[in-house]
N, C-alpha and C. Protein backbone atom coordinates (compact mmCIF):
# COMPACT_ATOMS: atom_id res chain seq x y z
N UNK A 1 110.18 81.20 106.33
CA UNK A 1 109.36 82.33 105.92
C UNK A 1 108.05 82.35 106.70
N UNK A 2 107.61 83.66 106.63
CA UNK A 2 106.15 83.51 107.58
C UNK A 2 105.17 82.83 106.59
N UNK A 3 103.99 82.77 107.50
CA UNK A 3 102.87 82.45 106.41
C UNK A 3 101.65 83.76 105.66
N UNK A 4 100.59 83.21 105.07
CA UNK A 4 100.47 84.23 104.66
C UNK A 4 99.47 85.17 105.78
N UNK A 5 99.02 84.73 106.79
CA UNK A 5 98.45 85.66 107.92
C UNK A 5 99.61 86.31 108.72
N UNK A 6 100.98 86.20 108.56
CA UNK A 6 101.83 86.97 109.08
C UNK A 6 102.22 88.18 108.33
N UNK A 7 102.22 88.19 107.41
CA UNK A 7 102.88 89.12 106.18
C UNK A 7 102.16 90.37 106.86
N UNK A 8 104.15 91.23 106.52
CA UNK A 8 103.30 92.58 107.10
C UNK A 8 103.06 93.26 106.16
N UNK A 9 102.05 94.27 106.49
CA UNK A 9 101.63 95.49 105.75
C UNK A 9 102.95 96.33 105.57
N UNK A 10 103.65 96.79 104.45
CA UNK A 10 104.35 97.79 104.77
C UNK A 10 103.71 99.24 104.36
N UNK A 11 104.66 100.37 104.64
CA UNK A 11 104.12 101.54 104.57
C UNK A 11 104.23 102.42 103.28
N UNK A 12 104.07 101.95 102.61
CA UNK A 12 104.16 102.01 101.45
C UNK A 12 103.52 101.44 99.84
N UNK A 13 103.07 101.65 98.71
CA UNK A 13 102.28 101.35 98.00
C UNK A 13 103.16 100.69 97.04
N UNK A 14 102.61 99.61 96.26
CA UNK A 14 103.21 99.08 95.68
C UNK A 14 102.94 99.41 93.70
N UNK A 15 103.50 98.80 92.92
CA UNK A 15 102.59 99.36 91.66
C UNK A 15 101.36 99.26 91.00
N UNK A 16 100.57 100.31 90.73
CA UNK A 16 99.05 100.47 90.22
C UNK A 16 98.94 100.61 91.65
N UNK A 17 99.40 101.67 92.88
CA UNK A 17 98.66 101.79 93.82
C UNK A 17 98.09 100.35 94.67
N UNK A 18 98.85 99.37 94.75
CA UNK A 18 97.90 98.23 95.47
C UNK A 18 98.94 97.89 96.98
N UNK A 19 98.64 97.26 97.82
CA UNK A 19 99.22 96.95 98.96
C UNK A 19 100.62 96.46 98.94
N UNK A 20 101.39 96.57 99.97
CA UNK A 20 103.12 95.80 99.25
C UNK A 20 103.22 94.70 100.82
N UNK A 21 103.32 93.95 100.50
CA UNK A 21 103.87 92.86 101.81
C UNK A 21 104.81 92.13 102.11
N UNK A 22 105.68 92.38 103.62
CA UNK A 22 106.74 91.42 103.72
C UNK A 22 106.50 90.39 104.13
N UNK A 23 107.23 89.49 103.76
CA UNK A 23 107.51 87.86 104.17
C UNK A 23 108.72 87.78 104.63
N UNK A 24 108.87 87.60 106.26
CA UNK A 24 110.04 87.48 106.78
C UNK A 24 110.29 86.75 107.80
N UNK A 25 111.54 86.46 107.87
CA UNK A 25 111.98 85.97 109.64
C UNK A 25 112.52 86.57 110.36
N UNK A 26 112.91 87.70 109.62
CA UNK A 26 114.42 88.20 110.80
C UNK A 26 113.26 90.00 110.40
N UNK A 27 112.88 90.35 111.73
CA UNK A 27 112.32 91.39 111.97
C UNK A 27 113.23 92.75 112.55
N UNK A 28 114.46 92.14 112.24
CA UNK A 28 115.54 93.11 112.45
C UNK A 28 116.30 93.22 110.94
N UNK A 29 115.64 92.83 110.10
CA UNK A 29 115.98 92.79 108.74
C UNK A 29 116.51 94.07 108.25
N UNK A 30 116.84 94.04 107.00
CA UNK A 30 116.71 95.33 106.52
C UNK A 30 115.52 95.97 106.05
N UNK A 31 114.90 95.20 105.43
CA UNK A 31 113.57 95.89 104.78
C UNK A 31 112.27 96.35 106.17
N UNK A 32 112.45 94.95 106.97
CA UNK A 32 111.76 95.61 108.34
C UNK A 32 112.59 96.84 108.92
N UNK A 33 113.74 96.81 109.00
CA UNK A 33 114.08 98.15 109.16
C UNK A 33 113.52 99.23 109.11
N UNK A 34 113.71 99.06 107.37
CA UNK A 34 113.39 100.25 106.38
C UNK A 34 111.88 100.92 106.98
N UNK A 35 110.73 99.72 107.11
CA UNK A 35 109.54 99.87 106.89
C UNK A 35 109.36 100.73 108.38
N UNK A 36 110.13 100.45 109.14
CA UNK A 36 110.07 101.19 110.97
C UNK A 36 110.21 102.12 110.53
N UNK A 37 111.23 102.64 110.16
CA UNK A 37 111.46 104.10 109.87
C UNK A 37 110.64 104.58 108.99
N UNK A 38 110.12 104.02 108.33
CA UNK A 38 109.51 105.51 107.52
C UNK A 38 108.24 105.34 108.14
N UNK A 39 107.99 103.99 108.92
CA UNK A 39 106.14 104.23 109.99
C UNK A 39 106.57 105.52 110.68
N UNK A 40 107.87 105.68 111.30
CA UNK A 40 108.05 106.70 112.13
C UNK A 40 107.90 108.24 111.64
N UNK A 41 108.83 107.62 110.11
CA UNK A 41 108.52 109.76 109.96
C UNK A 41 107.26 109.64 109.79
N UNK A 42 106.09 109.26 108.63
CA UNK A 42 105.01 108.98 108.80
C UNK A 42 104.21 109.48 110.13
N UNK A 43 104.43 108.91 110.84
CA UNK A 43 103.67 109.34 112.72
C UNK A 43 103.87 110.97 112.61
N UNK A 44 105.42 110.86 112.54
CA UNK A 44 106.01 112.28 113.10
C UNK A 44 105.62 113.25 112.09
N UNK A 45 105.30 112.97 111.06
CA UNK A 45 105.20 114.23 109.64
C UNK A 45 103.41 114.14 110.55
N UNK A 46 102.45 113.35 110.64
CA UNK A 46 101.19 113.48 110.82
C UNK A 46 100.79 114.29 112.25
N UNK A 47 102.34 113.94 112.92
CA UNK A 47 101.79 114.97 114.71
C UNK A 47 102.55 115.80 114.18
N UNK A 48 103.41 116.52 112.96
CA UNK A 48 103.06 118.24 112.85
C UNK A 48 102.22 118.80 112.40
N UNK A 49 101.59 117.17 111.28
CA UNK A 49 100.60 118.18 110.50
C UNK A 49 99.71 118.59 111.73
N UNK A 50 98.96 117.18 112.67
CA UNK A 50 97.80 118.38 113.54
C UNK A 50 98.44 119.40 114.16
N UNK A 51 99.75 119.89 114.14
CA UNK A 51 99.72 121.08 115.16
C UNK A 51 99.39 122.64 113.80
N UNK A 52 99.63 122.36 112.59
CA UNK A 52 99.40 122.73 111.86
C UNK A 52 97.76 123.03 111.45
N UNK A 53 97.08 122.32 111.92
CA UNK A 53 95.71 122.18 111.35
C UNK A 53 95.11 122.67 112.76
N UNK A 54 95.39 123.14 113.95
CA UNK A 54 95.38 123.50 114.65
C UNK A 54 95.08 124.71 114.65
N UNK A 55 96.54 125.42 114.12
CA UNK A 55 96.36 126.59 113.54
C UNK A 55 95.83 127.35 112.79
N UNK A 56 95.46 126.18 111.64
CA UNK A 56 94.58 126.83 110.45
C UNK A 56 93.41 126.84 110.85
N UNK A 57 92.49 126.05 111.54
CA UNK A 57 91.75 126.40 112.31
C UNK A 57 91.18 127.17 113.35
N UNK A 58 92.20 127.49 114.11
CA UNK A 58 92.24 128.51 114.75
C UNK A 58 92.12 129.70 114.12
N UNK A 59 92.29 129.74 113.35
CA UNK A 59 92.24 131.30 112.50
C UNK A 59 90.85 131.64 111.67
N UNK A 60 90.42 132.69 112.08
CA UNK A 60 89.08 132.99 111.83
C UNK A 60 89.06 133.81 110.55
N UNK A 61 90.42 133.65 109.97
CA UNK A 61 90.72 134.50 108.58
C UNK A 61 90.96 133.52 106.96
N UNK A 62 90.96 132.16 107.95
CA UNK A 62 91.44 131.03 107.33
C UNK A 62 90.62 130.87 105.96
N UNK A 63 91.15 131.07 104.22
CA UNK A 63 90.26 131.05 103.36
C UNK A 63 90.00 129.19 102.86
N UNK A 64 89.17 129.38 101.70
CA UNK A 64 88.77 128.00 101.34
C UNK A 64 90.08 127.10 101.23
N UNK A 65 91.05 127.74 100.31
CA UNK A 65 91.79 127.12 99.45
C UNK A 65 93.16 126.61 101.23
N UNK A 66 92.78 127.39 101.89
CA UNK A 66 93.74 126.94 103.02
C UNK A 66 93.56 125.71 103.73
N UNK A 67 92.11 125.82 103.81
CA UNK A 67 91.26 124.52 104.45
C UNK A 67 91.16 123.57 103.40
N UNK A 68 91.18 123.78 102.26
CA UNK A 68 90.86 122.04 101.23
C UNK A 68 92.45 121.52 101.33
N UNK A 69 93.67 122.35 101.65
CA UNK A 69 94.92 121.82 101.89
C UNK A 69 95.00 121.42 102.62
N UNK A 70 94.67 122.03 103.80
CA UNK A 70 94.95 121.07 104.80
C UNK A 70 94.36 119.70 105.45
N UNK A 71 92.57 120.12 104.56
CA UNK A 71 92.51 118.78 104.39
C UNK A 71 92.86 117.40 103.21
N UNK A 72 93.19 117.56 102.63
CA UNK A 72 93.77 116.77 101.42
C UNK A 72 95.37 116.59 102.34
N UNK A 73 95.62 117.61 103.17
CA UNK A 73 96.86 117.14 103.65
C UNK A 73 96.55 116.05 105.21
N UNK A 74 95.84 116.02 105.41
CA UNK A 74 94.85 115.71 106.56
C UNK A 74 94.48 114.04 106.58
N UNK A 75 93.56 114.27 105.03
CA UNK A 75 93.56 112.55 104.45
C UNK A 75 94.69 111.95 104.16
N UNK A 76 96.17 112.22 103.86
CA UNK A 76 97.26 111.51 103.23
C UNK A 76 97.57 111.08 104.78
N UNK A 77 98.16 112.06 105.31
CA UNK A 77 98.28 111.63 107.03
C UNK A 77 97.18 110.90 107.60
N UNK A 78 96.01 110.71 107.65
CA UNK A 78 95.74 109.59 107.97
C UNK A 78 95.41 107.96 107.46
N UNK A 79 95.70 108.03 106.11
CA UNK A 79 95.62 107.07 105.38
C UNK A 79 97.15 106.43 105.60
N UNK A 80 98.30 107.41 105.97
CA UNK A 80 98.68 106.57 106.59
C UNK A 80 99.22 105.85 107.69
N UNK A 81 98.76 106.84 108.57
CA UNK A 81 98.20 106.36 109.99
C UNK A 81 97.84 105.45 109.97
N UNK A 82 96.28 105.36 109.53
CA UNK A 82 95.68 103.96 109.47
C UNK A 82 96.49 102.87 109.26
N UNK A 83 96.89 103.04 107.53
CA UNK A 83 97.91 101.98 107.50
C UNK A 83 98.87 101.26 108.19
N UNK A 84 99.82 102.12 109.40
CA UNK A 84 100.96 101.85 109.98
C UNK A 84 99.89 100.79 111.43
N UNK A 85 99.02 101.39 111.49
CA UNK A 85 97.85 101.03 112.40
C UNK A 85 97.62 99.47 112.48
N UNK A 86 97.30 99.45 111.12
CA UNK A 86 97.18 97.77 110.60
C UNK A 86 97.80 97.37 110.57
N UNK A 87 99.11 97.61 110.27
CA UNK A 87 100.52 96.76 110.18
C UNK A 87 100.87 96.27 111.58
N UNK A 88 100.69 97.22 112.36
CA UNK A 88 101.26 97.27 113.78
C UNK A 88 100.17 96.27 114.39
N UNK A 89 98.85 96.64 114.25
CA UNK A 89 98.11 95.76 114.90
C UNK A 89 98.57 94.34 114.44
N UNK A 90 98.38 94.01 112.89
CA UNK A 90 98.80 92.64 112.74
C UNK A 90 100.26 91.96 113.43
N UNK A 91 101.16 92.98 113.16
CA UNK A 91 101.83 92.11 114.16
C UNK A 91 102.39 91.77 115.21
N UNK A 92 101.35 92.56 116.09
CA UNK A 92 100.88 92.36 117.56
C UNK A 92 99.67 90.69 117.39
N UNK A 93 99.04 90.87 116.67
CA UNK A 93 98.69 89.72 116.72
C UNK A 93 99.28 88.72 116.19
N UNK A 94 100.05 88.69 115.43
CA UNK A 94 100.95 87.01 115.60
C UNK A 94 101.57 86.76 115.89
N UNK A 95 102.32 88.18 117.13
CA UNK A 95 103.51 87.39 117.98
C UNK A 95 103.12 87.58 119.17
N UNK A 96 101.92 87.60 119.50
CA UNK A 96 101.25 87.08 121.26
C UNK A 96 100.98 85.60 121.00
N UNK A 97 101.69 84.67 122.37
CA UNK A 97 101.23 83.57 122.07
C UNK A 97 99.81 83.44 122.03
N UNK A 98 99.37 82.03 121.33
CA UNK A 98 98.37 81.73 121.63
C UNK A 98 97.82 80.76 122.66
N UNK A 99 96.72 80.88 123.37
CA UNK A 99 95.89 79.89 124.35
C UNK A 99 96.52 78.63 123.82
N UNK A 100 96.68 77.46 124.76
CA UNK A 100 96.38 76.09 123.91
C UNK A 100 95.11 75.67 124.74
């Protein structure tokens, strides 16, 4: 099993809203699987939303209630951006060797 500076972030919340983490060896797992794919729709749902927010912006007709959606839709996509962010960064950092 990894230790506990390996554990990944997955993309997803666990219960009462708090962080969920794998402990693994086999990164071709299923649950690492799982967690790739949904970083991916994740990415991919967040590069339509900006082409979306693009638009709503673009529009000089655009009312309030269009803009607090799209931003409330804006923060979910990048919260979990971020998230997939951290995951990814962490484990870029524990599988570059290290200096001796």
């Amino acid at each position: 099993m990894t230790t506990r500076n390996e554990l990944r972030l997955l993309p997803w919340l666990g219960p009462e809203g708090k962080p969920c983490y794998l402990s693994t060896d086999d990164s071709d797992g299923h649950m690492s699987r799982l967690a790739d794919n949904i970083e991916a729709v994740q990415l991919g749902m967040a590069a339509d939303l900006l082409e979306q927010a693009l638009g709503v912006l673009g529009d000089q007709d655009a009312d309030a209630a269009a803009l607090r959606l799209l931003a409330t839709d804006l923060t979910g996509a990048l919260r979990d951006a971020l998230r997939v962010a951290i995951s990814r960064g962490h484990l870029l950092a524990t599988s570059e060797p290290r200096p001796s």
